[in-house]
N, C-alpha and C. Protein backbone atom coordinates (compact mmCIF):
# COMPACT_ATOMS: atom_id res chain seq x y z
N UNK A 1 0.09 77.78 3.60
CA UNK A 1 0.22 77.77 2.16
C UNK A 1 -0.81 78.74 1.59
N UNK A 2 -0.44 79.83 0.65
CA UNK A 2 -1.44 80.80 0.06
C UNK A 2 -1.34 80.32 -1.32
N UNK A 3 -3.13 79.98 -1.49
CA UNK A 3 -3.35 79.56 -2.74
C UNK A 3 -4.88 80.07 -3.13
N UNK A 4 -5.19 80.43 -4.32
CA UNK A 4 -6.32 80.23 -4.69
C UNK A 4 -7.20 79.18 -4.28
N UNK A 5 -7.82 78.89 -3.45
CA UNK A 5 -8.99 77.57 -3.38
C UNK A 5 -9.93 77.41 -4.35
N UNK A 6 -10.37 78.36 -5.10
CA UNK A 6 -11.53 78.08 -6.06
C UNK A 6 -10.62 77.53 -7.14
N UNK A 7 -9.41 77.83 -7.87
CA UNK A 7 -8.85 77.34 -9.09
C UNK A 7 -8.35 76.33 -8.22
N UNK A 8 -7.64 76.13 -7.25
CA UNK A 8 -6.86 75.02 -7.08
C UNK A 8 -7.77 73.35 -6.44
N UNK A 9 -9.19 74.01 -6.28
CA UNK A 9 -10.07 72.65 -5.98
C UNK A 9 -10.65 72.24 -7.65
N UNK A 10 -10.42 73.19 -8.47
CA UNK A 10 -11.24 72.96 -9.19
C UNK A 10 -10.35 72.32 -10.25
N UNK A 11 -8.78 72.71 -10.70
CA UNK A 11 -7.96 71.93 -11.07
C UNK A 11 -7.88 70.55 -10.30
N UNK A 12 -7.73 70.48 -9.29
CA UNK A 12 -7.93 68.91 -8.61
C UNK A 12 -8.82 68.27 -8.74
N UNK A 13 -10.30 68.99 -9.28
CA UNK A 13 -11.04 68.17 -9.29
C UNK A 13 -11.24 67.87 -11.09
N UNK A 14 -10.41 68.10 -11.90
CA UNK A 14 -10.15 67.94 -13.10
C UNK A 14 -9.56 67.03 -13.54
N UNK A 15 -8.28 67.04 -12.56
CA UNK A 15 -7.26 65.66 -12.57
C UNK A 15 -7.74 64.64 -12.40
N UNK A 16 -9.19 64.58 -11.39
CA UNK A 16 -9.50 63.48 -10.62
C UNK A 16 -10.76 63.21 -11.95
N UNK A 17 -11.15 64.11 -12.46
CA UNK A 17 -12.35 63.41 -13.92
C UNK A 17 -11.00 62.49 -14.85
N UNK A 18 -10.31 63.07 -14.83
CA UNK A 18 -8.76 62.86 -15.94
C UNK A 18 -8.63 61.47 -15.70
N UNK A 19 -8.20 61.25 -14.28
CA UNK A 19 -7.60 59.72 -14.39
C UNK A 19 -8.25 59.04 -13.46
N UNK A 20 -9.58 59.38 -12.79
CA UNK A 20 -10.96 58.05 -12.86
C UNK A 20 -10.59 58.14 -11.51
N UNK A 21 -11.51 57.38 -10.84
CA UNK A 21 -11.45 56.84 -9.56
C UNK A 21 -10.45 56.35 -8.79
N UNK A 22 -9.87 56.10 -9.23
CA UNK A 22 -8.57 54.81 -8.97
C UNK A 22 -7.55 55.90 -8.68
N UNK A 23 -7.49 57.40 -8.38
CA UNK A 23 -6.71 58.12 -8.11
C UNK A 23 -7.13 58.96 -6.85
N UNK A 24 -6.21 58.99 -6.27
CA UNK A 24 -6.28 59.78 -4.97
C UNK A 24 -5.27 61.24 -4.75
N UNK A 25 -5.48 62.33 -4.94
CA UNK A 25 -4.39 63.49 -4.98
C UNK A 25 -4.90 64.28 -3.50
N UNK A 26 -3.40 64.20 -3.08
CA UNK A 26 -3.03 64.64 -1.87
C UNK A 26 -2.10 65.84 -2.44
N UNK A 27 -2.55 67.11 -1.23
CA UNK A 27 -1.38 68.36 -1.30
C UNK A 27 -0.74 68.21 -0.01
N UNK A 28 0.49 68.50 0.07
CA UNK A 28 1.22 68.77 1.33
C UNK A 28 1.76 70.36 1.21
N UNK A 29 2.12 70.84 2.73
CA UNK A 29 2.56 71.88 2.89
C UNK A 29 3.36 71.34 3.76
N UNK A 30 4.83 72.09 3.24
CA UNK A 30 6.10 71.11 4.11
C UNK A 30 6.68 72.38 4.51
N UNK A 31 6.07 73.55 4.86
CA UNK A 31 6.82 74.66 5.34
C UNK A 31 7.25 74.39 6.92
N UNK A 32 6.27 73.51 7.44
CA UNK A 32 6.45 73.52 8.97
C UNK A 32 6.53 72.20 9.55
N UNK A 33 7.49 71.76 8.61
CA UNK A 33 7.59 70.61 9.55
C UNK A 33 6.98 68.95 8.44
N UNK A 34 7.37 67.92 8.79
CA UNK A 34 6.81 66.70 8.61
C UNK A 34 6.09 66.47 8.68
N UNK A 35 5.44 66.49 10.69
CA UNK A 35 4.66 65.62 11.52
C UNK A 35 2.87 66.24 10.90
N UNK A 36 2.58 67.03 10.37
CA UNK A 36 1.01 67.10 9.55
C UNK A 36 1.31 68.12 8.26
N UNK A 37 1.71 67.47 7.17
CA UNK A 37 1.54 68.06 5.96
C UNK A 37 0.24 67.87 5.03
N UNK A 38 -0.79 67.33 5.43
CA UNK A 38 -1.57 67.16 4.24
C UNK A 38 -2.54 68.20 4.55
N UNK A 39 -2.92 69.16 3.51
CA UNK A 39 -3.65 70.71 3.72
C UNK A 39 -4.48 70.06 2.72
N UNK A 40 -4.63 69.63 1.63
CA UNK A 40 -5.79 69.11 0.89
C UNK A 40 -6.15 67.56 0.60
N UNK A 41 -7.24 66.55 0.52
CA UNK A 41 -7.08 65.45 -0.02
C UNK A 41 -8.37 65.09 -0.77
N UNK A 42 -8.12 64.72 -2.01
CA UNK A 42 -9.46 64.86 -3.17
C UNK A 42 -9.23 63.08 -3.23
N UNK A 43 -10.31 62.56 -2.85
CA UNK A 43 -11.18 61.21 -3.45
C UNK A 43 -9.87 60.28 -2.34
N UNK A 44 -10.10 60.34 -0.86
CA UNK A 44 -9.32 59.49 -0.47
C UNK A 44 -9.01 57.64 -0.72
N UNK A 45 -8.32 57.62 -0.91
CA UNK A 45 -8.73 55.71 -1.48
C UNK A 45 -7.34 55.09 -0.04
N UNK A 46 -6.71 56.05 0.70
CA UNK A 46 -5.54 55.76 1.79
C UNK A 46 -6.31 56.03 2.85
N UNK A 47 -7.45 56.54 3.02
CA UNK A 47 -8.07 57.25 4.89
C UNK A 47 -7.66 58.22 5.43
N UNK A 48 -6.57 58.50 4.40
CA UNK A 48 -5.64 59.94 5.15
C UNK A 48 -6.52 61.04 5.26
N UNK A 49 -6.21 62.10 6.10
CA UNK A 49 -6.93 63.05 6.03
C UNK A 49 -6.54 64.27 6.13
N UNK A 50 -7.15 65.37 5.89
CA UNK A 50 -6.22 66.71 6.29
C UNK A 50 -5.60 66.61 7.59
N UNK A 51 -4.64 66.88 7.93
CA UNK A 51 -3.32 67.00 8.87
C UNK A 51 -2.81 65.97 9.73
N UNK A 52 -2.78 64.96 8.51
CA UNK A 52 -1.89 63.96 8.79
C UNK A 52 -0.64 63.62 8.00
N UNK A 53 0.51 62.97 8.03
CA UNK A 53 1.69 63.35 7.53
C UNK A 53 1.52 62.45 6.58
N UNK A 54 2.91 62.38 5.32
CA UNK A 54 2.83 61.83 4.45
C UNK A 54 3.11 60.22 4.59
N UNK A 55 3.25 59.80 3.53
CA UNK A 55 3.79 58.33 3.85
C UNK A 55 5.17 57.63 4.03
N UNK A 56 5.36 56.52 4.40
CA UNK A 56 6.92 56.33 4.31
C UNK A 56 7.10 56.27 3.11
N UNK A 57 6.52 56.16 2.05
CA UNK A 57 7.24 55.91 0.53
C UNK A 57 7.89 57.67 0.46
N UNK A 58 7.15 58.23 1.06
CA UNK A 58 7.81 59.99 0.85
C UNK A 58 9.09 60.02 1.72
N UNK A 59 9.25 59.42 2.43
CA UNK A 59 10.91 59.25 3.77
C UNK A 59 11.40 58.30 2.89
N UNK A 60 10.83 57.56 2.16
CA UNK A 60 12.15 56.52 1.71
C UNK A 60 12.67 57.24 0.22
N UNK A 61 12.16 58.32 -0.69
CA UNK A 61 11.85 58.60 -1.80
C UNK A 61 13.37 59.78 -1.12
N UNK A 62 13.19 60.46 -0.01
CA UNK A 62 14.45 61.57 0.39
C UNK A 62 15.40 60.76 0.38
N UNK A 63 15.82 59.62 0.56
CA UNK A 63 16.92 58.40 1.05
C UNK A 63 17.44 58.06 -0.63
N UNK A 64 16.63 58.36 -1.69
CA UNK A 64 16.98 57.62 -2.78
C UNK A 64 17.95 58.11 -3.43
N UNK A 65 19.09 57.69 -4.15
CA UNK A 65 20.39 58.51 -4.71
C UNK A 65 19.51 58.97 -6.13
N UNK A 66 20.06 60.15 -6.44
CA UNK A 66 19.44 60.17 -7.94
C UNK A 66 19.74 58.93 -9.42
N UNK A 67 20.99 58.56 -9.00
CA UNK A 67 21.01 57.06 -10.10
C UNK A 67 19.63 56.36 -9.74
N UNK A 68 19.65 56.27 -9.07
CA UNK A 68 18.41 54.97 -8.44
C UNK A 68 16.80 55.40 -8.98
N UNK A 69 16.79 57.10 -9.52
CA UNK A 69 15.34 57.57 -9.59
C UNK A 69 15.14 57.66 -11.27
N UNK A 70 14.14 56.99 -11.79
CA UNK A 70 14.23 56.77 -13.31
C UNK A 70 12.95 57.00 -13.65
N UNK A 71 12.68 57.20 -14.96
CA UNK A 71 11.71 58.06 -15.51
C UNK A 71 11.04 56.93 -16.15
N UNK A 72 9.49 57.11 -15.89
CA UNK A 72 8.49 55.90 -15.49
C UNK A 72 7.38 56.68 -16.81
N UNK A 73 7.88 55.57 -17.85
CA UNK A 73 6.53 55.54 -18.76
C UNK A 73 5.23 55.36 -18.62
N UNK A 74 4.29 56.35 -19.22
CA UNK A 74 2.83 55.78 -18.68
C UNK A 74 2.44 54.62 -18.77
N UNK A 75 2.94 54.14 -19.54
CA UNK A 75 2.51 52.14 -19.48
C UNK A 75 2.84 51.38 -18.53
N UNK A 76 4.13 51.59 -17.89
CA UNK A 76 4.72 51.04 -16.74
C UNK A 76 3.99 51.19 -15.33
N UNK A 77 3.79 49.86 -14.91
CA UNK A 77 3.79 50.01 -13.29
C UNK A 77 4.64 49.57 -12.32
N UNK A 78 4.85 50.40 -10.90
CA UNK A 78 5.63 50.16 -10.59
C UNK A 78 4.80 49.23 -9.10
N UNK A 79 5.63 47.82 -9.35
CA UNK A 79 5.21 47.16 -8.47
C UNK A 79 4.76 46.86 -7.05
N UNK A 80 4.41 48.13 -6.41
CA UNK A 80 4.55 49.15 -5.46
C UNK A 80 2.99 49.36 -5.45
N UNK A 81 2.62 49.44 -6.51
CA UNK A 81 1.69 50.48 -6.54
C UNK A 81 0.62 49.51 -6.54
């Protein structure tokens, strides 16, 4: 993945002042494959680490019909989470 690292740690680390502790942002690079997509991970709160793959909520999220995928107000949580 070709990216800026200085803007793109420093936007991540913006998001992560934005919405507090309680957030964990993961990047994947899905050019090659499944089995290790994570190339960045800011404030782990999962243990994941760079080049380990995503989660099953990401395999079950490809499985979902688009009726089934609905647009989630910021007030809403989804019981999942």
């Amino acid at each position: 993945m070709q990216f800026d690292d200085t803007f793109f740690d420093r936007f991540c680390m913006n998001l992560l002042d934005m919405f507090g502790g309680h957030c964990e942002i993961v990047v994947h690079d899905f050019t090659k494959g499944y089995e290790h997509t994570i190339v960045r991970i800011y404030n782990s709160l999962t243990n994941r680490k760079v080049g380990d793959s995503p989660t099953n909520k990401f395999f079950e999220a490809l499985k979902w019909d688009e009726k089934k995928i609905e647009d989630i107000q910021p007030d809403q949580r989804r019981p999942d989470f």
